[in-house]
Protein backbone atom coordinates (compact mmCIF):
# COMPACT_ATOMS: atom_id res chain seq x y z
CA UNK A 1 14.91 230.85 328.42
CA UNK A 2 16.76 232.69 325.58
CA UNK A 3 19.47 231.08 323.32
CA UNK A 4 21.91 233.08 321.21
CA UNK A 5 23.66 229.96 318.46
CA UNK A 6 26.40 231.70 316.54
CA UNK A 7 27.22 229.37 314.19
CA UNK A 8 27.53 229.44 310.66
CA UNK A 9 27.32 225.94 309.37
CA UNK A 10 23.53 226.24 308.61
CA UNK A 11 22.35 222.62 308.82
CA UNK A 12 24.02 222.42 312.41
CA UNK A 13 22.29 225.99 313.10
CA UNK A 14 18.91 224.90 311.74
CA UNK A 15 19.05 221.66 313.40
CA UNK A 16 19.88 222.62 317.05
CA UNK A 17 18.35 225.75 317.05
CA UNK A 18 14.63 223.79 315.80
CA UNK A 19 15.29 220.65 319.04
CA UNK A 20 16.14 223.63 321.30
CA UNK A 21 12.97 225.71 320.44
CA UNK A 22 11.14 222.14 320.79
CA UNK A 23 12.89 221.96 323.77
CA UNK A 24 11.34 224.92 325.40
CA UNK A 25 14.23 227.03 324.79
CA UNK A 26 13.87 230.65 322.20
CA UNK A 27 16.42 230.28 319.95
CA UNK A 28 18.13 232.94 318.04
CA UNK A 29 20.67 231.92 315.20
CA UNK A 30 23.32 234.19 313.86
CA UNK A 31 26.15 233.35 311.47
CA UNK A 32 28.55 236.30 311.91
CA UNK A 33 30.06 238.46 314.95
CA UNK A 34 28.58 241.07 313.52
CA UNK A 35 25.35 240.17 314.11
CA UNK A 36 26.01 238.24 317.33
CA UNK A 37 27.15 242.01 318.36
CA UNK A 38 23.74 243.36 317.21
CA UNK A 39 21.39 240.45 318.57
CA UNK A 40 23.44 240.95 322.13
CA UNK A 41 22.40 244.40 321.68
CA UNK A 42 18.91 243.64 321.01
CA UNK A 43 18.13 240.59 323.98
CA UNK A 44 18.93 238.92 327.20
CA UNK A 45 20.37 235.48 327.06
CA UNK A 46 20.65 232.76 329.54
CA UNK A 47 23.39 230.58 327.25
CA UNK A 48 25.18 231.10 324.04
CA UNK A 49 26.29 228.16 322.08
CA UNK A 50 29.41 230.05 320.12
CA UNK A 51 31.81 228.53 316.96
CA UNK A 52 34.99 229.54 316.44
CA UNK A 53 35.36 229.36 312.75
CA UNK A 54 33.32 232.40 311.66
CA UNK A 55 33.25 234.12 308.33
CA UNK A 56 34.25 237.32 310.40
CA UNK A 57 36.28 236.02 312.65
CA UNK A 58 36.95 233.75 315.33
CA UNK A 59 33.73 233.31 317.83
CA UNK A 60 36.16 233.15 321.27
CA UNK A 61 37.41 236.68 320.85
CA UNK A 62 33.51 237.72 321.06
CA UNK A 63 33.80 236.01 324.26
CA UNK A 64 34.86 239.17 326.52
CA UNK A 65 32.70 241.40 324.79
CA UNK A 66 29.60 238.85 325.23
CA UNK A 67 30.97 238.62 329.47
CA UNK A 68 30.90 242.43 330.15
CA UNK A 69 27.60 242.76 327.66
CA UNK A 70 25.68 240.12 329.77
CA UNK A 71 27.92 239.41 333.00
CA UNK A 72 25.36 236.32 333.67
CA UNK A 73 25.30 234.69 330.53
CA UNK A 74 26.44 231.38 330.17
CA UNK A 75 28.86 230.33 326.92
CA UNK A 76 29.17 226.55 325.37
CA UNK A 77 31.96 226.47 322.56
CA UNK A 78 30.84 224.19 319.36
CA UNK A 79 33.74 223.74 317.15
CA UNK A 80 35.45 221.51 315.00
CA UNK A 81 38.74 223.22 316.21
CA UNK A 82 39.74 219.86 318.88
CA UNK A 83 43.53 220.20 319.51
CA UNK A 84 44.10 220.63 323.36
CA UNK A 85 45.71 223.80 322.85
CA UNK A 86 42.78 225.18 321.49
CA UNK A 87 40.14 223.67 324.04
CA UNK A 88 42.11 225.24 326.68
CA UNK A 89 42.46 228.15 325.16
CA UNK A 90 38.77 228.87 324.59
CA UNK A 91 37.78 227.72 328.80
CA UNK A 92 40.95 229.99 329.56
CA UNK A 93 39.11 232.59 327.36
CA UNK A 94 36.03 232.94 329.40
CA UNK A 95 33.96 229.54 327.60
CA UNK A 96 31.70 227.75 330.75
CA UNK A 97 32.39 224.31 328.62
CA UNK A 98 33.97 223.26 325.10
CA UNK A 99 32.14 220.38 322.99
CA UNK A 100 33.84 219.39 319.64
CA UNK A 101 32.11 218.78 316.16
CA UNK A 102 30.72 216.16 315.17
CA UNK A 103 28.59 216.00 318.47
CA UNK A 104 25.79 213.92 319.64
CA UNK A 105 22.71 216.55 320.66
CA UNK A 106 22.09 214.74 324.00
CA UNK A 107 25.66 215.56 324.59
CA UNK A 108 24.95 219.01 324.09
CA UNK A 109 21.59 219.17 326.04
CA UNK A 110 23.73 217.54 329.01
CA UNK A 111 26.23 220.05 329.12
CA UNK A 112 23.86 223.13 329.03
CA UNK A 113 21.71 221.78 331.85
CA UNK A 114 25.02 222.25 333.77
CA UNK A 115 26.40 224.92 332.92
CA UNK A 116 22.99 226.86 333.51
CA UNK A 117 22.75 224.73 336.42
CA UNK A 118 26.03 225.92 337.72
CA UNK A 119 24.82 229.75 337.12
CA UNK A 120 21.83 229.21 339.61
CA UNK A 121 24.52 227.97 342.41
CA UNK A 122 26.52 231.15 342.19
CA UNK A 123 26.04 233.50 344.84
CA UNK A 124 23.92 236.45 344.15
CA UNK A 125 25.35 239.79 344.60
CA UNK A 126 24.00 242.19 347.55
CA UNK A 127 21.59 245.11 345.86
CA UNK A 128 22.63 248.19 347.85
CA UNK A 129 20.70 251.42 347.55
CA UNK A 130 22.29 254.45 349.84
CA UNK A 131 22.40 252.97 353.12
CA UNK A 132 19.51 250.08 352.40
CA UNK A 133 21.14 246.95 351.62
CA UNK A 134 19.35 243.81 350.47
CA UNK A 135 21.24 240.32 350.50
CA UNK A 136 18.99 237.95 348.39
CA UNK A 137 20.67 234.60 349.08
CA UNK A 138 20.30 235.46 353.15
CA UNK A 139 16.78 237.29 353.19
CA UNK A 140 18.44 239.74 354.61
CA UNK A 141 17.60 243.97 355.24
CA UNK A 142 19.69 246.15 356.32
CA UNK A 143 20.23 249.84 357.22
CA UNK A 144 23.54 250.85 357.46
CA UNK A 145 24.67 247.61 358.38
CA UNK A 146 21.80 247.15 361.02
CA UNK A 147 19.35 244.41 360.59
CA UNK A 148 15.91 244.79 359.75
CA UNK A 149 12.73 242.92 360.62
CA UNK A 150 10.24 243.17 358.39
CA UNK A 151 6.39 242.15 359.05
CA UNK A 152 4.24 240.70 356.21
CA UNK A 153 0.73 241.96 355.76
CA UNK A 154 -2.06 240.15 357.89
């Protein structure tokens, strides 16, 4: 499962980034927007761990770009910036969770498995094609709203 870490602090970066690749995880680190643009570009990602405080900007205005980019992504905020105001401001801005600096990494582990646990709970859409429609969480065929049975090879 791919990781995109946009975080500029580079002993935080280096750190998480290594116990998440030992972890299982791929890990891609970025420091700026700019190149969290390009990397988004570039790869599929399950989770992005995103700062605020970036040298280009702040990380939660990446936030809608990253949401119509990769509509299934999941987004953990890792910031120093604590004030209420500004945790509810970053969940209200499309984050999945918020976790403040200084952190504990079993802290952080926790809240990933849920919030990528929460993204295999969501419903998943209907793939229509002309009149064939496919419903994935059902099993389900249809033709123009008709069920189909469908026989498995002997």
């Amino acid at each position: 499962m791919r990781v995109l870490m946009v975080e500029d602090e580079s002993e935080v970066a280096r750190v998480v980034t290594r116990r998440l690749n030992r972890l299982g995880f791929e890990a891609d680190c970025v420091s700026t927007l700019r190149d969290a643009r390009e990397a988004l570009g570039t790869h599929s990602y399950a989770l992005a761990i995103l700062d605020r405080r970036l040298p280009d900007g702040d990380g939660a205005a990446l936030m809608p770009e990253m949401r119509r980019a990769q509509p299934s992504m999941r987004i953990v905020m890792l910031t120093a910036l604590d004030r209420t105001s500004e945790i509810v401001a970053g969940l209200d801005g499309g984050a999945d969770d918020y976790l403040t600096k200084p952190f504990h990494f079993d802290e952080l582990m926790a809240r990933i498995r849920t919030v990528l646990r929460r993204a295999h709970d969501e419903p998943v859409p209907c793939i229509t094609v002309g009149a064939l429609t496919f419903d994935p969480h059902l099993r389900n065929v249809s033709i123009d709203g008709k069920s189909v049975i469908l026989h498995g090879a002997n």
